[in-house]
Protein backbone atom coordinates (compact mmCIF):
# COMPACT_ATOMS: atom_id res chain seq x y z
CA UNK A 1 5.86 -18.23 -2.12
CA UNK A 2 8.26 -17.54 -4.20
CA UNK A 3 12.37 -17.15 -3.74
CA UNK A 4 14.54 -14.33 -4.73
CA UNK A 5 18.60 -14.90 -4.78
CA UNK A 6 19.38 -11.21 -3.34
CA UNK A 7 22.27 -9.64 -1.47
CA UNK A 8 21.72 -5.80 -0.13
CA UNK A 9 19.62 -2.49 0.91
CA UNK A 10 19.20 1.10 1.34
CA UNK A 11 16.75 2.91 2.45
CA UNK A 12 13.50 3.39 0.27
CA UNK A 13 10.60 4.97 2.01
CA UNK A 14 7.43 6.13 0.23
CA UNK A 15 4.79 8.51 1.11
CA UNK A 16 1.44 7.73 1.99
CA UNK A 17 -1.21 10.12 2.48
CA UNK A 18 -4.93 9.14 4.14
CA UNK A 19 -8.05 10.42 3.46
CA UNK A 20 -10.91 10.84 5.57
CA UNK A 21 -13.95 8.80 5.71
CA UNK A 22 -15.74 8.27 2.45
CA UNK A 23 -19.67 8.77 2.84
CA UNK A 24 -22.01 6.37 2.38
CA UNK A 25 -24.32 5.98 -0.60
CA UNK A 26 -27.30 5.10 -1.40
CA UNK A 27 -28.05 1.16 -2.70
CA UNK A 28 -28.15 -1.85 -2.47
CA UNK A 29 -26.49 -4.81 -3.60
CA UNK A 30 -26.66 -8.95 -4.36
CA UNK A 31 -24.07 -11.54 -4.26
CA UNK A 32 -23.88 -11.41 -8.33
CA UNK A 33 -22.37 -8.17 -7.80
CA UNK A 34 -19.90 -7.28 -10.25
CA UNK A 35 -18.26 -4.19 -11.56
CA UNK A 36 -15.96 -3.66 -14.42
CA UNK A 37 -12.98 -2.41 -12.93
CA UNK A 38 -10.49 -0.07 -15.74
CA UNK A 39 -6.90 -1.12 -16.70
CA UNK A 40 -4.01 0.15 -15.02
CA UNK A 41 -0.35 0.05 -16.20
CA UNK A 42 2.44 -1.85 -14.54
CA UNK A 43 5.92 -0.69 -15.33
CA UNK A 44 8.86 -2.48 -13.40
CA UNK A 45 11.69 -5.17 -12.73
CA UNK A 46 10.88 -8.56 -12.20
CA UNK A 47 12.51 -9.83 -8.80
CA UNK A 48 10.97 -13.01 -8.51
CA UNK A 49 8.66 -15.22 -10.58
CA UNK A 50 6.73 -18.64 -9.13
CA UNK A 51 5.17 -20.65 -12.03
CA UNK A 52 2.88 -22.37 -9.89
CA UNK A 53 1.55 -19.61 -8.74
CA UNK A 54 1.14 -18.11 -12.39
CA UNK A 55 2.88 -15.00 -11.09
CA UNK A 56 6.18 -12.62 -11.35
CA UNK A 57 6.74 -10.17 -8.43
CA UNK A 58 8.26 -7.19 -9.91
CA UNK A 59 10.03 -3.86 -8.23
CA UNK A 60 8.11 -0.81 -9.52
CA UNK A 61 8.33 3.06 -7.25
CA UNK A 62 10.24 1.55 -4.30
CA UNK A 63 7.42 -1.25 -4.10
CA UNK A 64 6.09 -4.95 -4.83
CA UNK A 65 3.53 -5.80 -7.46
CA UNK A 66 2.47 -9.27 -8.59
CA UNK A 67 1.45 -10.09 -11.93
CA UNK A 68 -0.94 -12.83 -12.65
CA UNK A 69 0.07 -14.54 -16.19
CA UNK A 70 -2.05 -16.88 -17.87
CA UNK A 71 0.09 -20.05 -17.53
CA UNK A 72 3.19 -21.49 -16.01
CA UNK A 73 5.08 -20.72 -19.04
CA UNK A 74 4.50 -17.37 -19.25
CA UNK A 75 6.14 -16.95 -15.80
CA UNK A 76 9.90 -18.17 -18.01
CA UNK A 77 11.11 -14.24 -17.68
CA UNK A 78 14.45 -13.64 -16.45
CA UNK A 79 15.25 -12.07 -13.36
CA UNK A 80 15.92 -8.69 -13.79
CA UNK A 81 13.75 -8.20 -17.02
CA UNK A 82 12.45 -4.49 -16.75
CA UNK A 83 8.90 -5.34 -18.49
CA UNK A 84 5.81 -3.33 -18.90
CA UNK A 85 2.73 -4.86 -18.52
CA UNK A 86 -1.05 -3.60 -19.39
CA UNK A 87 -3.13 -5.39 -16.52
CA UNK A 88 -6.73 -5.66 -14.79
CA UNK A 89 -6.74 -4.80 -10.77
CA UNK A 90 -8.10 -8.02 -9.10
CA UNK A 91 -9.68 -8.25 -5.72
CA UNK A 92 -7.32 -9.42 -3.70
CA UNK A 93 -4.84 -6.22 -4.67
CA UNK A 94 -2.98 -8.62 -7.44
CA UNK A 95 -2.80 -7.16 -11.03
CA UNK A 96 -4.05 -9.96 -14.09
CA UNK A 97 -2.26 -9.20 -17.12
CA UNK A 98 -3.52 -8.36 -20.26
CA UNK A 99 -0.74 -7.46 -22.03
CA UNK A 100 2.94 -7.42 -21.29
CA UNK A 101 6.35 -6.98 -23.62
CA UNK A 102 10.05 -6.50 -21.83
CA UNK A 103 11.57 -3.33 -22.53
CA UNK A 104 15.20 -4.68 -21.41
CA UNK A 105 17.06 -5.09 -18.08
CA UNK A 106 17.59 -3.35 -15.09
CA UNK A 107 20.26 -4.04 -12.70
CA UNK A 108 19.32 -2.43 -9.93
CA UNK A 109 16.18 -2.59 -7.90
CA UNK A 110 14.56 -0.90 -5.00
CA UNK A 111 11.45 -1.55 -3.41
CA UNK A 112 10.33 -1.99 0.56
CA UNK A 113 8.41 -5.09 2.11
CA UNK A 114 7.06 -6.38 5.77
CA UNK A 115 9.45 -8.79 7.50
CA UNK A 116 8.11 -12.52 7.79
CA UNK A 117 10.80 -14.39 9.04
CA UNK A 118 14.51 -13.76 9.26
CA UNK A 119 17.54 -15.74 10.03
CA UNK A 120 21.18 -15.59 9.61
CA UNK A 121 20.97 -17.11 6.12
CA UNK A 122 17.60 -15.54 4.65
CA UNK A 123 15.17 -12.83 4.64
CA UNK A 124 11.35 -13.47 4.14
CA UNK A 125 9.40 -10.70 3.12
CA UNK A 126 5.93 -9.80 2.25
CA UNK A 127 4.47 -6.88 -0.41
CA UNK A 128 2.42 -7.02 -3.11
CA UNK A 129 0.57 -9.94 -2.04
CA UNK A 130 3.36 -12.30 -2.28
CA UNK A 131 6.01 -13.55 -0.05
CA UNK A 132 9.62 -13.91 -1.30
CA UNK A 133 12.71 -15.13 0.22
CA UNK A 134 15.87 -13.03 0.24
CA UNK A 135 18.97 -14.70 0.50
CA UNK A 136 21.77 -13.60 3.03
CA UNK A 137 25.41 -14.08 2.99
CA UNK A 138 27.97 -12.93 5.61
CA UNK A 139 30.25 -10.87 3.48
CA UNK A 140 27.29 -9.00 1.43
CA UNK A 141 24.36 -8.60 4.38
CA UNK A 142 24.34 -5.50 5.73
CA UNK A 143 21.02 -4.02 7.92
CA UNK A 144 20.40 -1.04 9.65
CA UNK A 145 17.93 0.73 11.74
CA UNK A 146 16.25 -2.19 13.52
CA UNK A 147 15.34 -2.17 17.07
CA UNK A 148 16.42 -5.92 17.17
CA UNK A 149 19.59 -5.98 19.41
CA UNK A 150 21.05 -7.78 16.73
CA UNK A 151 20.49 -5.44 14.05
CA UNK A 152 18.69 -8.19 11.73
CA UNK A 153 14.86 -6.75 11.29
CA UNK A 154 12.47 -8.43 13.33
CA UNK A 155 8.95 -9.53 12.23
CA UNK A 156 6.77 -6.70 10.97
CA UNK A 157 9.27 -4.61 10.95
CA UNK A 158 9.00 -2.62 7.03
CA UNK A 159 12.62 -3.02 5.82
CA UNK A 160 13.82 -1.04 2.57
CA UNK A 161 15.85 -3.34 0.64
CA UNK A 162 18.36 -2.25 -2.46
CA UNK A 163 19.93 -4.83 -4.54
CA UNK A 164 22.17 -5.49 -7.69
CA UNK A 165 21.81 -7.47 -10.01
CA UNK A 166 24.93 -9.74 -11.11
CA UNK A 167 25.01 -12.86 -13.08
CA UNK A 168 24.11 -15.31 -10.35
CA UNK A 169 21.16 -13.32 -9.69
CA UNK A 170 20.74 -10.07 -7.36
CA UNK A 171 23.63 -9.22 -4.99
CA UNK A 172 25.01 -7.25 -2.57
CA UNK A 173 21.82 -7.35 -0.11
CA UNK A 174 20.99 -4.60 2.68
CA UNK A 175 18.02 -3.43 4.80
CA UNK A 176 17.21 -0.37 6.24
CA UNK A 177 14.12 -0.17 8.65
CA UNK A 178 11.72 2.36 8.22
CA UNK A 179 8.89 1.23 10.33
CA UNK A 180 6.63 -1.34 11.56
CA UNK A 181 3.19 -2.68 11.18
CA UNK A 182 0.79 -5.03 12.54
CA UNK A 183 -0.69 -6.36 10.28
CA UNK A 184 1.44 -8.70 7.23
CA UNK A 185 -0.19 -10.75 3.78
CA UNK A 186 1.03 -14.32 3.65
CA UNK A 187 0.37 -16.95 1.16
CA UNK A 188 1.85 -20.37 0.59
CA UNK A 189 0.39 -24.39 0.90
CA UNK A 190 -1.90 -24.55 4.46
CA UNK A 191 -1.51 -27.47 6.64
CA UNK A 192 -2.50 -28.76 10.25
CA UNK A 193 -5.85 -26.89 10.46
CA UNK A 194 -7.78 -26.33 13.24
CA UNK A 195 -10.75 -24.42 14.31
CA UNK A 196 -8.19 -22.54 16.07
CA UNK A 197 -5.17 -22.50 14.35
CA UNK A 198 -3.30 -23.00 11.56
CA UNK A 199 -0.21 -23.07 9.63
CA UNK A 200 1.00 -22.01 6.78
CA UNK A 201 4.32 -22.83 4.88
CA UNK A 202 5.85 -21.03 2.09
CA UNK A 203 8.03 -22.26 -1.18
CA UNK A 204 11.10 -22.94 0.63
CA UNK A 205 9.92 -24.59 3.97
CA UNK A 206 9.29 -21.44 6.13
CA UNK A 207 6.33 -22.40 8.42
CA UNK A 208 4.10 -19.93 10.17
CA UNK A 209 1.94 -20.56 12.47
CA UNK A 210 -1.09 -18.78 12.71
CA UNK A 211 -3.67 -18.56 15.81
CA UNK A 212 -7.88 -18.38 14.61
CA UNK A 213 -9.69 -16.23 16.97
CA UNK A 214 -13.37 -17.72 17.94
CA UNK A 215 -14.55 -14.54 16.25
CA UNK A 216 -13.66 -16.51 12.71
CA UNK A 217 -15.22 -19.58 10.99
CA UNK A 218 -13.08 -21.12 8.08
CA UNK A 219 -15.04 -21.64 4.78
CA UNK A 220 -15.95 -25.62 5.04
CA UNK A 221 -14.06 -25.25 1.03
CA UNK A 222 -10.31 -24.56 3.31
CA UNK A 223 -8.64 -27.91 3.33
CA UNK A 224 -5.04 -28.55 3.91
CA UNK A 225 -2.47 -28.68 0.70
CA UNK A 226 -4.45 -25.71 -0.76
CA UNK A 227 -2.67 -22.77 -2.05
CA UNK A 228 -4.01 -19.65 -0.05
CA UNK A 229 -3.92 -16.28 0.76
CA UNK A 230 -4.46 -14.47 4.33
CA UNK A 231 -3.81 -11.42 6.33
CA UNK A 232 -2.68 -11.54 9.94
CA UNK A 233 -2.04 -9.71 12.75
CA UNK A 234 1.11 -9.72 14.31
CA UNK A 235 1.83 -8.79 17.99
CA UNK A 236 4.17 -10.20 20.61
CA UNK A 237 5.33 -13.02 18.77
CA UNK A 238 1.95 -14.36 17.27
CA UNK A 239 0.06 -13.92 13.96
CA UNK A 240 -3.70 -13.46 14.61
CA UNK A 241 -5.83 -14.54 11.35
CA UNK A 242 -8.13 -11.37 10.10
CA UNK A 243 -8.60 -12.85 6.91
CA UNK A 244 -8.48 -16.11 4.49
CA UNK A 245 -9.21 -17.29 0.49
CA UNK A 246 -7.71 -19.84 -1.58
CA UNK A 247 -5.24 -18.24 -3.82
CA UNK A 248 -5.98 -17.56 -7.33
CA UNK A 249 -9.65 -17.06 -6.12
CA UNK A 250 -9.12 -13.45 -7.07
CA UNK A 251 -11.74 -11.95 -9.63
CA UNK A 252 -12.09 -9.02 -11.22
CA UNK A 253 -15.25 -8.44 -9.34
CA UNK A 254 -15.44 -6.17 -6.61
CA UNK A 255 -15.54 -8.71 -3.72
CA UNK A 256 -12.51 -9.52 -1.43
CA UNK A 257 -9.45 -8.02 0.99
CA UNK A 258 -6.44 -6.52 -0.05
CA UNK A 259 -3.76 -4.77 2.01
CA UNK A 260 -2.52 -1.04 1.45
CA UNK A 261 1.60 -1.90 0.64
CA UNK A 262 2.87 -2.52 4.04
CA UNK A 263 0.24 0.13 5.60
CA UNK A 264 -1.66 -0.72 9.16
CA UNK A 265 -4.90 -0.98 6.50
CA UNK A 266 -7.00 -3.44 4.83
CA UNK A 267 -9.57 -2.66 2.07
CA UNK A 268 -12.77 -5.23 2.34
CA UNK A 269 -15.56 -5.26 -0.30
CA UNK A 270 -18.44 -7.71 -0.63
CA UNK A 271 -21.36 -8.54 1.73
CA UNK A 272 -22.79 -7.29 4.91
CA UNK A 273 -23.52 -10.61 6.74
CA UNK A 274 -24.09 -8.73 9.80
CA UNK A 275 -24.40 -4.90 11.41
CA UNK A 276 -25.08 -3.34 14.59
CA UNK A 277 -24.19 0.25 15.68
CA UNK A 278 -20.96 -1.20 17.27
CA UNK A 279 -19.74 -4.14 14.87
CA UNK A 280 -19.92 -5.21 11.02
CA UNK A 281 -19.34 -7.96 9.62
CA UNK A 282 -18.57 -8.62 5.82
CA UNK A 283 -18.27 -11.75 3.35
CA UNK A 284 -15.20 -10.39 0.95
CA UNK A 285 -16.82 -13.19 -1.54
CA UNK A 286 -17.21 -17.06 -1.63
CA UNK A 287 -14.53 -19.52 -0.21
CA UNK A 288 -13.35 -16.48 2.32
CA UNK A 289 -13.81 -16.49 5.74
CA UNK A 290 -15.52 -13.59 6.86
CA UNK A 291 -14.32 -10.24 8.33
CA UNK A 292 -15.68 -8.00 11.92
CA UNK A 293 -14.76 -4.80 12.62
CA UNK A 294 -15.42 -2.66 15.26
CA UNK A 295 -17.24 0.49 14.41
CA UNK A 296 -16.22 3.34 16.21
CA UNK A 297 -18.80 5.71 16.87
CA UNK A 298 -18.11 8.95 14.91
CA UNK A 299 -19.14 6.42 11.50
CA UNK A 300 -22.95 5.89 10.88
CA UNK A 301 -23.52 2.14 9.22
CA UNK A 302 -27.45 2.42 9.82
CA UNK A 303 -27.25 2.00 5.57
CA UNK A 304 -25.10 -0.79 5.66
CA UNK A 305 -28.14 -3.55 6.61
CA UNK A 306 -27.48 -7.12 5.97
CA UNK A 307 -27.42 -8.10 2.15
CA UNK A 308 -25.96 -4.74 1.42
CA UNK A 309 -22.81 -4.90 -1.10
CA UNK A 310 -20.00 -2.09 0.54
CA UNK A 311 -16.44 -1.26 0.38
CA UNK A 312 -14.91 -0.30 3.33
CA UNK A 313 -11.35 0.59 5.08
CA UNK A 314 -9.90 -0.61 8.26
CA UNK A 315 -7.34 -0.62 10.82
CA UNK A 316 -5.88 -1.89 13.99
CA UNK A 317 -6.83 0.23 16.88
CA UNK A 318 -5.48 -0.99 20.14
CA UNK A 319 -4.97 -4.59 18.12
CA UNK A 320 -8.69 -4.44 17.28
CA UNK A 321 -9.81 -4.60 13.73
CA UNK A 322 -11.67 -0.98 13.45
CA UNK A 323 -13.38 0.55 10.35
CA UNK A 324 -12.28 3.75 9.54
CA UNK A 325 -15.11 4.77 6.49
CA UNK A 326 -17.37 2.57 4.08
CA UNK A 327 -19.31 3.21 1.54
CA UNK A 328 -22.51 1.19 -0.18
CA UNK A 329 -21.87 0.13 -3.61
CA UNK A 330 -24.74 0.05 -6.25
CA UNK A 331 -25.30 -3.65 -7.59
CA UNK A 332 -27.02 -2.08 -10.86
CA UNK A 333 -24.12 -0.25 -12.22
CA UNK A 334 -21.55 -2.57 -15.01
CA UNK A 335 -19.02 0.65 -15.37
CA UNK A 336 -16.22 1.22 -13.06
CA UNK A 337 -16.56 4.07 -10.77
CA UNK A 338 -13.20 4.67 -9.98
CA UNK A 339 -9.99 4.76 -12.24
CA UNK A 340 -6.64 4.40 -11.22
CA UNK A 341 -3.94 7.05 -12.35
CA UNK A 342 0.13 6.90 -11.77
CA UNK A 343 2.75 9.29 -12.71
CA UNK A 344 4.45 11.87 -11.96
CA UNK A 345 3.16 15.61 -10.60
CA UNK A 346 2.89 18.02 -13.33
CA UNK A 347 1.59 21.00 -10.94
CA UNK A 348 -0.68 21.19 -8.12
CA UNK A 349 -2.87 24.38 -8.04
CA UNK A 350 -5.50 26.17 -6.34
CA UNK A 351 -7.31 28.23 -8.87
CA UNK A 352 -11.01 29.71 -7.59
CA UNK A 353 -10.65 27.81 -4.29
CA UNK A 354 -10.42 24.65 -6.47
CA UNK A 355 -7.72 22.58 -6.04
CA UNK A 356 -6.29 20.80 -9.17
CA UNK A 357 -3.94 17.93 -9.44
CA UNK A 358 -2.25 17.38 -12.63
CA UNK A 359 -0.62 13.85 -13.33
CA UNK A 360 1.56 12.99 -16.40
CA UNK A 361 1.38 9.25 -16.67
CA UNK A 362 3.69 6.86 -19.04
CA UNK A 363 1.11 5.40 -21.28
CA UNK A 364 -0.48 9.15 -22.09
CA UNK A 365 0.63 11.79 -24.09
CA UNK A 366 -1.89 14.41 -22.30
CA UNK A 367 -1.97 15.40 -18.65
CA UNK A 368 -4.85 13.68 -16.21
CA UNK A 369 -6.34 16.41 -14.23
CA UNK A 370 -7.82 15.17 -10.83
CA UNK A 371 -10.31 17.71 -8.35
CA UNK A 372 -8.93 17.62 -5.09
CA UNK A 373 -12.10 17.79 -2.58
CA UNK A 374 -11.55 20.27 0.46
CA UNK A 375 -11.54 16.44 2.69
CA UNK A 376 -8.16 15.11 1.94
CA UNK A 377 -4.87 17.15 1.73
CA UNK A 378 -2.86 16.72 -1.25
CA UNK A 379 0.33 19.32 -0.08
CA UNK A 380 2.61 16.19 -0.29
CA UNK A 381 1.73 16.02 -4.22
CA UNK A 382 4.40 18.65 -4.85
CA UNK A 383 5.80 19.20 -8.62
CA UNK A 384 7.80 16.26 -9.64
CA UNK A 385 6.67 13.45 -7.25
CA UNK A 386 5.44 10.04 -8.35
CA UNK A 387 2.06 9.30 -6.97
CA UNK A 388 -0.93 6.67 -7.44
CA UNK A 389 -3.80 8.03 -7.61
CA UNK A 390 -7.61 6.62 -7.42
CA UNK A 391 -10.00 8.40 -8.57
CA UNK A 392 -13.76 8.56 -9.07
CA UNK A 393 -15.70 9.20 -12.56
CA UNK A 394 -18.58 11.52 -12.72
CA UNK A 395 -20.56 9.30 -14.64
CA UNK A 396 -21.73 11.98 -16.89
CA UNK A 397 -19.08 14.56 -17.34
CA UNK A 398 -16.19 11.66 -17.00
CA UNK A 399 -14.42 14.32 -14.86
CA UNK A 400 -12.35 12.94 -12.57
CA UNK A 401 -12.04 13.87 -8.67
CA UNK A 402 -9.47 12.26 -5.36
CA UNK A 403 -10.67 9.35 -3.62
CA UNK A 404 -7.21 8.41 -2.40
CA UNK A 405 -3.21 9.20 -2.72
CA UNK A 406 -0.22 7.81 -2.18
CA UNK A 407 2.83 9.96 -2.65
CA UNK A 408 5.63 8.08 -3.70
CA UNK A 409 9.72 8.89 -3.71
CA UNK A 410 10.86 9.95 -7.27
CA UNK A 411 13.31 7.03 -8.98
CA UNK A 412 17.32 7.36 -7.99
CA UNK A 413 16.01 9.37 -4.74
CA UNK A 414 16.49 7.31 -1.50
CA UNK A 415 16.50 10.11 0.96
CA UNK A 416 13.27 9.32 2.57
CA UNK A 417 11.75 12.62 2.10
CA UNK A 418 10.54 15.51 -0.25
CA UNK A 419 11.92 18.98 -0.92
CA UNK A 420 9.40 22.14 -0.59
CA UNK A 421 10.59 25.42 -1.75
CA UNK A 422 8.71 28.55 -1.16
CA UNK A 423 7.74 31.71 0.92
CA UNK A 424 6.53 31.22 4.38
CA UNK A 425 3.10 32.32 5.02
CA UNK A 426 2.86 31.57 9.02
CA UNK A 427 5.07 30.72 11.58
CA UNK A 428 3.10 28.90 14.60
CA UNK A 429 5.58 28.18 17.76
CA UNK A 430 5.01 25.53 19.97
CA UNK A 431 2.44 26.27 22.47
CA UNK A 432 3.93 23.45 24.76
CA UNK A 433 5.94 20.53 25.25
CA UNK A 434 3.33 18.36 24.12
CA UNK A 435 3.08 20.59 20.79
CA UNK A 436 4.96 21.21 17.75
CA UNK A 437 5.10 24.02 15.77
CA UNK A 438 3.95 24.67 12.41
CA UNK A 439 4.47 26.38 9.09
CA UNK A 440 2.81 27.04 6.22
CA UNK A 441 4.79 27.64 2.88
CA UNK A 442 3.20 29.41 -0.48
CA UNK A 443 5.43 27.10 -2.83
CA UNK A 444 4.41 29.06 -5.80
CA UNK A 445 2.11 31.35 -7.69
CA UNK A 446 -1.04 29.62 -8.24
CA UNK A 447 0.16 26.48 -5.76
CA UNK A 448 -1.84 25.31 -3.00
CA UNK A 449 -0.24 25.97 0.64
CA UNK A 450 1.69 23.44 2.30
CA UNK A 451 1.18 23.07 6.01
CA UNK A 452 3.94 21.23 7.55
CA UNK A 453 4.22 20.09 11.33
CA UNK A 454 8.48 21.25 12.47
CA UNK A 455 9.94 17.90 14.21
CA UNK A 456 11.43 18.51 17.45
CA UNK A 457 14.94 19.99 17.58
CA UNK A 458 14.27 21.92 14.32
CA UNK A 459 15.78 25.26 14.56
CA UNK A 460 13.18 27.88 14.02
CA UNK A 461 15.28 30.81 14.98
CA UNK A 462 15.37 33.84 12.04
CA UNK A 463 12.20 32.21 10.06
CA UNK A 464 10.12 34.48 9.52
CA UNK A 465 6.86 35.33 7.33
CA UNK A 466 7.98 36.69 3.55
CA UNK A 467 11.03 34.81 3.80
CA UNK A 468 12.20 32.21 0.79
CA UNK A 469 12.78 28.52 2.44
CA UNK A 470 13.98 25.15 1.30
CA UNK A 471 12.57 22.81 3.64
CA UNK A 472 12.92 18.62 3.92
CA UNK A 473 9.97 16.79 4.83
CA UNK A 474 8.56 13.56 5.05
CA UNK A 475 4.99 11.95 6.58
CA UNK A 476 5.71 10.61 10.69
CA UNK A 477 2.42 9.55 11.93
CA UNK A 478 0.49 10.85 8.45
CA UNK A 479 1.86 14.06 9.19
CA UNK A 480 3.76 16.00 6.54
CA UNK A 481 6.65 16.97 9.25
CA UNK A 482 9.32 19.40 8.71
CA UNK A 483 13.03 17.78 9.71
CA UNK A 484 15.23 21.20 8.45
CA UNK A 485 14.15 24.15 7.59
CA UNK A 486 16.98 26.51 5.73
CA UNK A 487 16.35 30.41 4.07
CA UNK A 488 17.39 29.79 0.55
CA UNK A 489 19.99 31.80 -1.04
């Protein structure tokens, strides 16, 4: 847990795109599993640092990331520090560092989180796999959007927060909501276990309590006055443990759970303990209690037998734990097959029915180019955006093709959603009530299409096909939805 002196918000809402289910392959795998994974680049403001921990939380693309330093010391960095840091993905979604220098200070940061706790004198909020307290003062606090009566965000709710900094640390605090989600990362010191519940309490005193189903047995290593590190589910009032490890049990290996941002989604990688055509269950590495999931039955896990090693995504479905697509990983294999790219759109083109996704990153002085497989729809990647990108590595070529993409707001642009510019192709009315129209815009020669759902209320009235539109959009339900639609000059 860690605590952050802050004082306002506005709103900050980033993209995120899904993919469909990734197919299974072929292997097997032990418990010495291990893969290499590659280095990504962290560039951002430090917002909060916790030195026993071994950790700063820093502010990069409207989001959380937490560093892992080598010693207490090395966690002496002031708040506000913009730094850039050359770091090794662990399992648990944290970032080691490598290598790190500060490039100066930033005053201002941005970045959304999930709701913990609130009162009238703090803010507790989780992202990037660390909890940090926000504090709240009558004449700077200022929220907006929540479906709380009294305005302050309720629990789960994803708040965008935007503060300055001034010389007794950040300022002028506000939060705008921009959804919910059910499922939240804590960490902090556990006490008054049970086998069916527990508690955890963070940094500065904030106690939650957290309900074990029957489903879960606690590692016989989880003792009370241990650091840790769990994901819950949150619904009518009470967390529901999915998930448990000591903190700082984190490897670079491939085993163990990490959270999507503030997404409805967990990633789980390490052992199949037990499968059936209707549940899974997987051991995300030692000293974690294991994780079940449903398995709905449009995905085939005949290949995932016990003893297998797989990676797999899942969600809450009707406050069930459900996988959504897994894949076997091959125990044999000591390169990483997957890289992880961010920066900023250079173009996105279809070019002999192959789409291409060109990324200009900070740390390169020549373009990534990523295939875009006909399964997952890039049209948010338009020209300019910031997006993260993982990809796979054909192991022989070293070309590089989509496995996942989140779209992410460019710096300075707090509006929520993306401009497309273009001809339209096809204009689809509603066919009912229960319908929404559609269009799809050519944003460019050489650009792939962009089909966009039209919100309700959108005026359609005059757009036609050949027409030149400026249209604002932004993802409701995963959908890239249209909110105004206006013939450019």
């Amino acid at each position: 847990m860690v605590k952050m002196p802050v004082t306002r918000a506005a709103l900050v809402a980033a993209l995120v795109l899904g993919v469909g289910s990734l197919p299974i392959a072929a292997g097997a795998s032990t418990r010495a599993h291990a893969k290499a994974h590659s280095t990504v680049s962290v560039s951002g403001t430090v917002v909060a640092t916790d030195a026993s921990r071994h950790t700063l939380v820093v502010a990069q693309h409207n989001s959380l990331t937490t560093l892992r330093v080598k010693s207490a010391a090395s966690t002496h960095v002031a708040l506000g520090a913009h730094v850039a840091a050359r770091a090794t993905r662990l399992s648990d979604g944290t970032d080691r560092v490598l290598g790190m220098r500060v490039r100066g200070v930033q005053r201002r940061v941005r970045f959304h989180a999930v709701v913990v706790a609130a009162s009238a004198t703090s803010l507790t909020v989780s992202g990037g796999n660390s909890v940090v307290t926000l504090a709240r003062t009558a004449r700077h606090a200022h929220d907006s959007g929540s479906s709380s009566p009294t305005g302050t965000p309720g629990v789960g709710e994803i708040v965008s927060v935007d503060a300055q900094l001034g010389s007794q640390g950040f300022d002028d605090l506000g939060t705008s909501t921009v959804g919910t989600t059910s499922l939240i990362s804590l960490e902090g010191t556990l006490n008054v276990i049970s086998a069916s519940s527990l508690s955890i309490t963070s940094e500065d005193g904030v106690v939650t309590q957290v309900s074990v189903p029957s489903t879960i047995t606690l590692p016989s290593t989880i003792q009370s006055g241990q650091e840790a590190e769990l994901v819950a589910s949150y619904s009518a009032g009470t967390f529901t443990l999915v998930t448990l490890s000591v903190d700082n049990s984190a490897t670079a290996s491939s085993q163990g759970v990490s959270q999507f941002g503030d997404e409805n989604q967990i990633e789980i990688e390490g052992l199949v303990t037990a499968s059936s055509t209707t549940s899974l269950t997987i051991q995300p590495g030692d000293g974690a209690s294991s994780v079940t999931l449903a398995v709905p039955s449009t995905i085939d896990v005949s290949s995932a037998t016990v003893g297998t090693f797989v990676h797999a995504h899942a969600t809450l479905v009707n406050n069930v734990l459900t996988l959504t697509d897994i894949r076997l990983e091959d125990s044999s294999s000591t390169e990483s097959t997957t890289t992880e790219v961010e920066g900023v759109v250079v173009s996105n083109t279809v070019t002999n029915n192959v789409d291409t996704l060109v990324v200009q990153t900070e740390d390169s002085a020549t373009p990534v180019s990523i295939t875009v497989p006909s399964t997952i729809n890039a049209a948010a990647a338009i020209a300019d955006a910031r997006v993260h990108v993982v990809a796979s590595i054909d192991p022989t070529t070293h070309a590089l093709t989509l496995v996942r993409l989140h779209v992410q707001q460019p710096e300075g642009d707090m509006s929520g959603e993306v401009v497309i510019e273009g001809s339209i192709i096809s204009v689809t009315p509603a066919a009912s009530t229960t319908t929404a129209a559609s269009l799809v815009i050519q944003p460019g020669d050489g650009a792939a299409q962009v089909t966009l759902s039209v919100a309700p209320g959108v005026d359609l009235t005059g757009i036609t096909v050949g027409q030149q539109v400026k249209v604002m959009a932004s993802l409701v339900g995963g959908v890239l939805t249209a909110s105004s639609v206006k013939v450019s000059d």
